[in-house]
Protein backbone atom coordinates (compact mmCIF):
# COMPACT_ATOMS: atom_id res chain seq x y z
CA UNK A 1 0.00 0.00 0.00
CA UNK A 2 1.59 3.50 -0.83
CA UNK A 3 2.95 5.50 1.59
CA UNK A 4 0.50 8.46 2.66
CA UNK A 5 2.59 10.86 1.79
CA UNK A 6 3.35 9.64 -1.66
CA UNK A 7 1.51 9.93 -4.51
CA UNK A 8 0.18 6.71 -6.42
CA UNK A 9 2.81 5.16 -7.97
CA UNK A 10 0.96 6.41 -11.38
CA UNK A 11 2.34 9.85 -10.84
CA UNK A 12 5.68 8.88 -11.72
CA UNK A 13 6.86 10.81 -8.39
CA UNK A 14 6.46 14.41 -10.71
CA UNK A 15 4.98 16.32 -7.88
CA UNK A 16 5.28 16.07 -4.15
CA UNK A 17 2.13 14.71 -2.79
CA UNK A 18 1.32 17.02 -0.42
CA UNK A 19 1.83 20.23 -2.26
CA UNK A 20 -0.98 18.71 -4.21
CA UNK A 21 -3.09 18.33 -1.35
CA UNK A 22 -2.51 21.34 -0.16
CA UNK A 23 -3.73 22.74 -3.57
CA UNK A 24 -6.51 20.55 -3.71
CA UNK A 25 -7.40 21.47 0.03
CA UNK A 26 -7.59 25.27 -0.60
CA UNK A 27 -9.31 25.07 -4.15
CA UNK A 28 -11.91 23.01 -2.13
CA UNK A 29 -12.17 24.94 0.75
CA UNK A 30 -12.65 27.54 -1.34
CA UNK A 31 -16.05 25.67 -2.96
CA UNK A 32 -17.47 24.52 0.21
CA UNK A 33 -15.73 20.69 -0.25
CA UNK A 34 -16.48 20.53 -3.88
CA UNK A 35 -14.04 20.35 -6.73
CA UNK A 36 -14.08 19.50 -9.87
CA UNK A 37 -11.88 16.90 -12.05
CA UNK A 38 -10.48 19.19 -13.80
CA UNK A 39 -9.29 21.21 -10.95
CA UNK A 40 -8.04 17.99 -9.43
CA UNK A 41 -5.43 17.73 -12.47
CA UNK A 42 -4.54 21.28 -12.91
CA UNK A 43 -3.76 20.19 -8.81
CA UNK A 44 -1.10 17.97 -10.04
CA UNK A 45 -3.36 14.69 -9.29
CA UNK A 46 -3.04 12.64 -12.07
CA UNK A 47 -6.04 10.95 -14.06
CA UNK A 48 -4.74 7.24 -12.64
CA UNK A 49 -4.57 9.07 -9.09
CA UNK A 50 -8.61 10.70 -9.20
CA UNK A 51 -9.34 7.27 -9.65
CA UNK A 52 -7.57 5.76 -6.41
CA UNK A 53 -8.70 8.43 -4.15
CA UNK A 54 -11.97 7.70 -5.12
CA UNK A 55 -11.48 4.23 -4.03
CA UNK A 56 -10.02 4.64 -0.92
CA UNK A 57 -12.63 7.03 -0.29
CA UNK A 58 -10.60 10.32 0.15
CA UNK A 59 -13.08 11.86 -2.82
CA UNK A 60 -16.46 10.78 -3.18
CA UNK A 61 -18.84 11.40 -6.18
CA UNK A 62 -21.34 13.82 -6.42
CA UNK A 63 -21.40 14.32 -9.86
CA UNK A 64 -20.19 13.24 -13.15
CA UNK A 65 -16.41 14.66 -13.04
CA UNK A 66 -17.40 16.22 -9.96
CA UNK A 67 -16.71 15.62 -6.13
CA UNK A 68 -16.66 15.89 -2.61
CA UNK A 69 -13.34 16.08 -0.55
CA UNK A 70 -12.77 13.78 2.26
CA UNK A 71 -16.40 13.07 3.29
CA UNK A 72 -19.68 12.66 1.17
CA UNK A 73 -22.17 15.16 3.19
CA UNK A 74 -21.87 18.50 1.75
CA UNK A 75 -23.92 21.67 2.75
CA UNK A 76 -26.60 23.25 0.85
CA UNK A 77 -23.97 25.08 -0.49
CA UNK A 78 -21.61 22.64 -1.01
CA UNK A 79 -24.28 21.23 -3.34
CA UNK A 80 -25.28 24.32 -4.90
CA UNK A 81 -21.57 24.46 -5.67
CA UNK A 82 -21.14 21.14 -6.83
CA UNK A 83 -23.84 21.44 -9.26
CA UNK A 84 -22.28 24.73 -10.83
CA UNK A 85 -19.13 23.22 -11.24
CA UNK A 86 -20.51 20.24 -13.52
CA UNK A 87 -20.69 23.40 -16.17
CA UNK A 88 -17.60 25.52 -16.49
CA UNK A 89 -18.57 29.43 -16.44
CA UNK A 90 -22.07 28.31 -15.15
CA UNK A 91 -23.96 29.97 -11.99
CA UNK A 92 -26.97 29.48 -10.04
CA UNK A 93 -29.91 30.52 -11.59
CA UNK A 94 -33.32 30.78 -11.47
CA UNK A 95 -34.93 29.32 -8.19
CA UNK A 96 -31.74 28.24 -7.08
CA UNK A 97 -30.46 31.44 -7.32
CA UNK A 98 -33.50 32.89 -5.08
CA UNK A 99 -32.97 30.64 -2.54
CA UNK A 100 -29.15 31.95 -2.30
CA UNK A 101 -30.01 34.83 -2.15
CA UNK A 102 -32.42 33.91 0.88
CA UNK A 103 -35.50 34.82 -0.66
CA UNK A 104 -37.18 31.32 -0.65
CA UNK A 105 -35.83 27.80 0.54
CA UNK A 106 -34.00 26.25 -1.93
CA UNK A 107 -36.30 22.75 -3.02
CA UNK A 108 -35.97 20.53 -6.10
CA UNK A 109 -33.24 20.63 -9.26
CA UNK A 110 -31.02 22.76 -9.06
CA UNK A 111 -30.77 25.46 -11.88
CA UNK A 112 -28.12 26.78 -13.55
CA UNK A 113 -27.38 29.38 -16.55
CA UNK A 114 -24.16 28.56 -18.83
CA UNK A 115 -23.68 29.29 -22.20
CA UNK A 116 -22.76 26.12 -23.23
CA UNK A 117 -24.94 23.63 -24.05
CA UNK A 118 -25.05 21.28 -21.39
CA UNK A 119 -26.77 17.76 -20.10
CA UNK A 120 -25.58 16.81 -16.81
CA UNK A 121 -27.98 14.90 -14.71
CA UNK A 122 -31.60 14.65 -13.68
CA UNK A 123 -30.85 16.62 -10.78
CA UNK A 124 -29.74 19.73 -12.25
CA UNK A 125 -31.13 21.70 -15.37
CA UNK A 126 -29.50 24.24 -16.91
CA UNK A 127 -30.59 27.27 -18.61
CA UNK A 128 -28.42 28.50 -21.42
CA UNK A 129 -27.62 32.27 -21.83
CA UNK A 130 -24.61 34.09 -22.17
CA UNK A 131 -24.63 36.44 -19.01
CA UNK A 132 -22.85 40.07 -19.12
CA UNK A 133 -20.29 40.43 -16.24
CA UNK A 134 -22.77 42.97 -14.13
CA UNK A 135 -25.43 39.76 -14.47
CA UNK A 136 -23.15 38.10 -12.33
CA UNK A 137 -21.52 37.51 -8.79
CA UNK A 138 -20.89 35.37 -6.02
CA UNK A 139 -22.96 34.71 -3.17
CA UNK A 140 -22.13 33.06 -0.43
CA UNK A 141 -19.00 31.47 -2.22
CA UNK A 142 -21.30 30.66 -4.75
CA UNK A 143 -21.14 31.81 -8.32
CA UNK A 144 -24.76 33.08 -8.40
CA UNK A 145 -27.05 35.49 -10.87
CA UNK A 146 -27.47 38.41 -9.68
CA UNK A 147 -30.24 40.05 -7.65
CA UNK A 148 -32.07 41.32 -10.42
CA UNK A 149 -31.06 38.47 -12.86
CA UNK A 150 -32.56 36.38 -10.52
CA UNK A 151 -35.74 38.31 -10.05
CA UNK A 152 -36.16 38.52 -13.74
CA UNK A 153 -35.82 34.80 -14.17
CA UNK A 154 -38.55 34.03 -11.65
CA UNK A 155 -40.65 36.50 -13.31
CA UNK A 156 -39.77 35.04 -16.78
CA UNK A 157 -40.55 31.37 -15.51
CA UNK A 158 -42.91 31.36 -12.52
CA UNK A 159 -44.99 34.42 -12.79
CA UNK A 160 -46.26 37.33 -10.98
CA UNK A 161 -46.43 36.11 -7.33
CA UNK A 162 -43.27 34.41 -7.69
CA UNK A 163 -41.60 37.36 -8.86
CA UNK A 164 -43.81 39.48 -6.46
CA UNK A 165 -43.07 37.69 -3.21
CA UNK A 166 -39.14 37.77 -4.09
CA UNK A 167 -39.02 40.98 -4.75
CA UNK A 168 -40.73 41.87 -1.32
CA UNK A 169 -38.79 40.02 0.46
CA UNK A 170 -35.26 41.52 -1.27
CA UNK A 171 -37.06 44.83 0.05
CA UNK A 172 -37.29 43.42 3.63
CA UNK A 173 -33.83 42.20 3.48
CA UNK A 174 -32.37 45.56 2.47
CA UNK A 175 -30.71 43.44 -0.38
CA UNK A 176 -29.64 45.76 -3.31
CA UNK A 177 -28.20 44.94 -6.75
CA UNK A 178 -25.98 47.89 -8.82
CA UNK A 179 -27.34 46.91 -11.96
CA UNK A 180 -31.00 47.38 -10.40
CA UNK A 181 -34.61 45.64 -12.34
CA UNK A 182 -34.76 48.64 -14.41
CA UNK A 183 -31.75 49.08 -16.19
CA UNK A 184 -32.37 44.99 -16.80
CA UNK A 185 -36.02 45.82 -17.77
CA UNK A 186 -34.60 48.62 -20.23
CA UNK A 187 -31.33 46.40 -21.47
CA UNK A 188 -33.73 43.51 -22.47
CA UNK A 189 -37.10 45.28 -24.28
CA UNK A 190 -39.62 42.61 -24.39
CA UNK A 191 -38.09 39.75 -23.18
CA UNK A 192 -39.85 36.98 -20.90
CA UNK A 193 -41.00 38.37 -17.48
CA UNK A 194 -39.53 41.95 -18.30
CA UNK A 195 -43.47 42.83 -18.43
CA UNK A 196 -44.39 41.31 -15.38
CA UNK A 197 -41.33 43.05 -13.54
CA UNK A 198 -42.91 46.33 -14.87
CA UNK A 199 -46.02 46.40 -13.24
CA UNK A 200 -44.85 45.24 -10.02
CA UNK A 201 -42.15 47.98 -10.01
CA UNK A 202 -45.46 50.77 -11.28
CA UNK A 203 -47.88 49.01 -8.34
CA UNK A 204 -44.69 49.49 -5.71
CA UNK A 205 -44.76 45.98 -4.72
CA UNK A 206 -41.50 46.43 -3.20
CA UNK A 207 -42.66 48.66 -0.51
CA UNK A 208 -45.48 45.68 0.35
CA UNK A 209 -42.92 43.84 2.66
CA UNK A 210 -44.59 40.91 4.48
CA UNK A 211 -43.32 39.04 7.23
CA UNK A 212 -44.98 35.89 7.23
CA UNK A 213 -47.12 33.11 4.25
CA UNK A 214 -49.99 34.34 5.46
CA UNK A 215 -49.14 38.07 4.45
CA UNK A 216 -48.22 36.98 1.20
CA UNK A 217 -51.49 34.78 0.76
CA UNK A 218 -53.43 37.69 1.51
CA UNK A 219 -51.76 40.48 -0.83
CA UNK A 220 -52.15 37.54 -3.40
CA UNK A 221 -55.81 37.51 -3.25
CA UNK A 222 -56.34 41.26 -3.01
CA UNK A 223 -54.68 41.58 -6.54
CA UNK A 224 -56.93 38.47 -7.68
CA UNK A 225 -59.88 40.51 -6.79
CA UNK A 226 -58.50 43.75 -8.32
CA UNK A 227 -58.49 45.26 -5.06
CA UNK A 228 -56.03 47.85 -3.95
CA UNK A 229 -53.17 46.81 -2.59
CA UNK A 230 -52.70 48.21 1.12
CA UNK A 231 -49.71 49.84 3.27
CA UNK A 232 -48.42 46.48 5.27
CA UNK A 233 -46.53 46.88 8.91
CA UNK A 234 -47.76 49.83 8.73
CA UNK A 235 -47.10 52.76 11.62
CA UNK A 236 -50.75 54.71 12.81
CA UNK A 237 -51.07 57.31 15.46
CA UNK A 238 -54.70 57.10 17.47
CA UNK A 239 -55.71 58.73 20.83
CA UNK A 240 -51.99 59.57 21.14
CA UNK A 241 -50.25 56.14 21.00
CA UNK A 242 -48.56 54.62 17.87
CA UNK A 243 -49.55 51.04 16.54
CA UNK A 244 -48.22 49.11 13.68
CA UNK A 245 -51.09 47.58 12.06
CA UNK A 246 -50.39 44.48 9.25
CA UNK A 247 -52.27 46.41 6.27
CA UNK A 248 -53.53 49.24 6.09
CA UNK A 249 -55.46 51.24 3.49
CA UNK A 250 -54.80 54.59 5.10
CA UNK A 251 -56.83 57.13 2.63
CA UNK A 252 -59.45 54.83 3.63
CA UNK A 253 -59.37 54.20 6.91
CA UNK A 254 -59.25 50.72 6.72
CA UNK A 255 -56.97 48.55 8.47
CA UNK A 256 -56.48 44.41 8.40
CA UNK A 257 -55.33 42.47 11.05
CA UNK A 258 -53.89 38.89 9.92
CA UNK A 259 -53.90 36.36 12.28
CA UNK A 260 -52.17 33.42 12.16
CA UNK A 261 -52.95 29.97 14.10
CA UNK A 262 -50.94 31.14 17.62
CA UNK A 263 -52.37 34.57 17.11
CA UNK A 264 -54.57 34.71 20.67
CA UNK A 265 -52.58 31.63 22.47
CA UNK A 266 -52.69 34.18 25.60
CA UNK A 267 -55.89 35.77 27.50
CA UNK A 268 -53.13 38.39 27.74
CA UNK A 269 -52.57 38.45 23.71
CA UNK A 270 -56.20 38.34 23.11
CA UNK A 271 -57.24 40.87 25.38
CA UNK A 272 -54.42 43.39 24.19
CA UNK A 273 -55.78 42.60 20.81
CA UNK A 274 -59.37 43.49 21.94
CA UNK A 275 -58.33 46.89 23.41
CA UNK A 276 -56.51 47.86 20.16
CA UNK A 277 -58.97 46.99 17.69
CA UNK A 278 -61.37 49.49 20.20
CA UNK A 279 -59.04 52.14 19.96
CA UNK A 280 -58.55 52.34 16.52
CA UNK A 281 -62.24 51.70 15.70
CA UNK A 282 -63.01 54.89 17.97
CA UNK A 283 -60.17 56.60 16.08
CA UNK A 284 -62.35 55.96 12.65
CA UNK A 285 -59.98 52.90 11.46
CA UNK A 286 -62.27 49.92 11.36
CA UNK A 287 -60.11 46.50 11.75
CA UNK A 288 -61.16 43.79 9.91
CA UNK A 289 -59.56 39.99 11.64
CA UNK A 290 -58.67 37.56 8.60
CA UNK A 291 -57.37 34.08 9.25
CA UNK A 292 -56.20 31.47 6.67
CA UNK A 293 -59.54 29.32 7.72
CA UNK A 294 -61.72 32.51 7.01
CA UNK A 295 -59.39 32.61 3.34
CA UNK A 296 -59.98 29.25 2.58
CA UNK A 297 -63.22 28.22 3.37
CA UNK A 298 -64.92 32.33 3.45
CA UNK A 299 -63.36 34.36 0.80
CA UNK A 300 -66.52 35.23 -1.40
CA UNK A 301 -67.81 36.52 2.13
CA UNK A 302 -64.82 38.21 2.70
CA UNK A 303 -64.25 39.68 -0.77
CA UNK A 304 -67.92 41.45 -0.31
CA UNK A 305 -66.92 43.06 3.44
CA UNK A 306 -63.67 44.59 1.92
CA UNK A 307 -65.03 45.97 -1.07
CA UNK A 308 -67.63 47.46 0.97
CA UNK A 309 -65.41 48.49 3.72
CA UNK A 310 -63.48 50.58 0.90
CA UNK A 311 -66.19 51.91 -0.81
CA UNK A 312 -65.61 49.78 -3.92
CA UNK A 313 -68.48 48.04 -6.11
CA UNK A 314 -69.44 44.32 -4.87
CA UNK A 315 -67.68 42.82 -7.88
CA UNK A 316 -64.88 43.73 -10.22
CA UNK A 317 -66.25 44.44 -13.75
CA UNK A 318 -64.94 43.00 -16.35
């Protein structure tokens, strides 16, 4: 059996075993435990020496000419990372790239843009574009689209609440991008989802931040109804004290309260909550309590009490 600190007796004794470890060790490090084959012989491994590693189990494989250094469990990143290195030049894309960037958790194939052409594995799909420079970064240690790529993408290939919710969440996270959604909008006339980012931008979706599924739900079904789209964690002043109210349709007067399953687990909570609602419907802001039950099973009911609550017709027309 060789001698652990000599290389295979394939490598002819050309380079010094561990200086290549050492290379392969920080090029790994690096990539979150990933590297790819081709990094392992620009390393000085040899193709004879990939091969015995792999079968003494000092790299394990994650994916075709890809693998994992000195143990098989890699972190979501360490995945993400393995998948973009099965495509040289490629980055994380898509919903991939939204869950890097925090937006959503990361579920499913992983995407990937390259502009090669590119088939490597049911687990992975990849997108093929040729991304400027400013359409790029890295996130995390992860070669990633950028924030407004990304948003674009979802837009392009999941839709309006898709892009929606991402982009209020980017808000929420203070998250920023120098190339920004408009200069993309502007550098791409007409493209997929480029519409779709357009009228969220116009409606200030970005300044809807939620905090929770239930927030999102709702805003959701407002725009389903045509209804307007309210103020959320929103700040009011009444009899003196200042309350931040989930939405709030302030020319109106109208505020909604969204409570979620633990939202009166306290006499306490509930009693607070009773107290507030008084003040503010003495202060001319009537609250309105929605649940996810009252969404689900309710929402013709509670399409009706809105619209009447802010002076709208019963139905949309049209």
């Amino acid at each position: 059996m060789p001698d652990e600190h000599q290389e295979t007796p394939d490598s002819q004794g050309v380079v010094d075993s561990r200086t290549v470890w050492r290379r392969i060790a920080t090029v790994a490090g690096r990539q979150h435990g990933a590297i790819a084959r081709r990094q392992l012989l620009a390393s000085g491994l040899s193709p004879k020496a990939v091969e015995y590693r792999l079968r003494t189990a000092r790299l394990h494989r994650v994916h075709r000419g890809v693998y994992a250094v000195g143990h098989s469990r890699l972190s979501q990143k360490g995945r993400w990372m393995a998948a973009a290195l099965t495509v040289p030049g490629a980055v994380l894309s898509h919903g991939s790239a939204a869950a890097c960037w925090e937006l959503r958790p990361g579920s499913g194939a992983i995407h990937l843009t390259a502009s090669r052409r590119a088939a490597p594995g049911r687990s992975i799909v990849v997108h093929r574009r040729a991304l400027p420079a400013d359409e790029r970064t890295i996130r995390g240690g992860v070669p990633t689209t950028s924030m407004a790529r990304t948003l674009l993408d979802l837009a392009a290939t999941e839709g309006e609440r898709a892009f929606e919710r991402a982009l209020r969440e980017a808000t929420f996270r203070r998250l920023t991008d120098p190339l920004g959604i408009p200069a993309l909008i502007a550098r791409y006339p007409g493209a997929r989802g480029t519409a779709v980012a357009a009228r969220a931008l116009e409606a200030g979706i970005y300044r809807k931040r939620t905090r929770s599924e239930l927030e999102n739900a709702f805003l959701d079904l407002l725009r389903e109804w045509g209804l307007p789209l309210p103020e959320t964690n929103a700040i009011v002043e009444v009899a003196g004290r200042r309350f931040e109210v989930d939405c709030l349709w302030r020319s109106r007067g109208v505020v909604a309260e969204l409570d979620g399953y633990g939202a009166h687990l306290t006499p306490d909570r509930a009693e607070a909550d009773r107290e507030r609602d008084g003040l503010l419907q003495a202060g001319g802001m009537p609250v309105h309590r929605i649940t996810s039950r009252r969404i689900e099973r309710d929402a013709d009911r509670l399409q009706a009490q809105l619209r009447a609550a802010l002076g709208l017709s019963s139905r949309r027309q049209g």
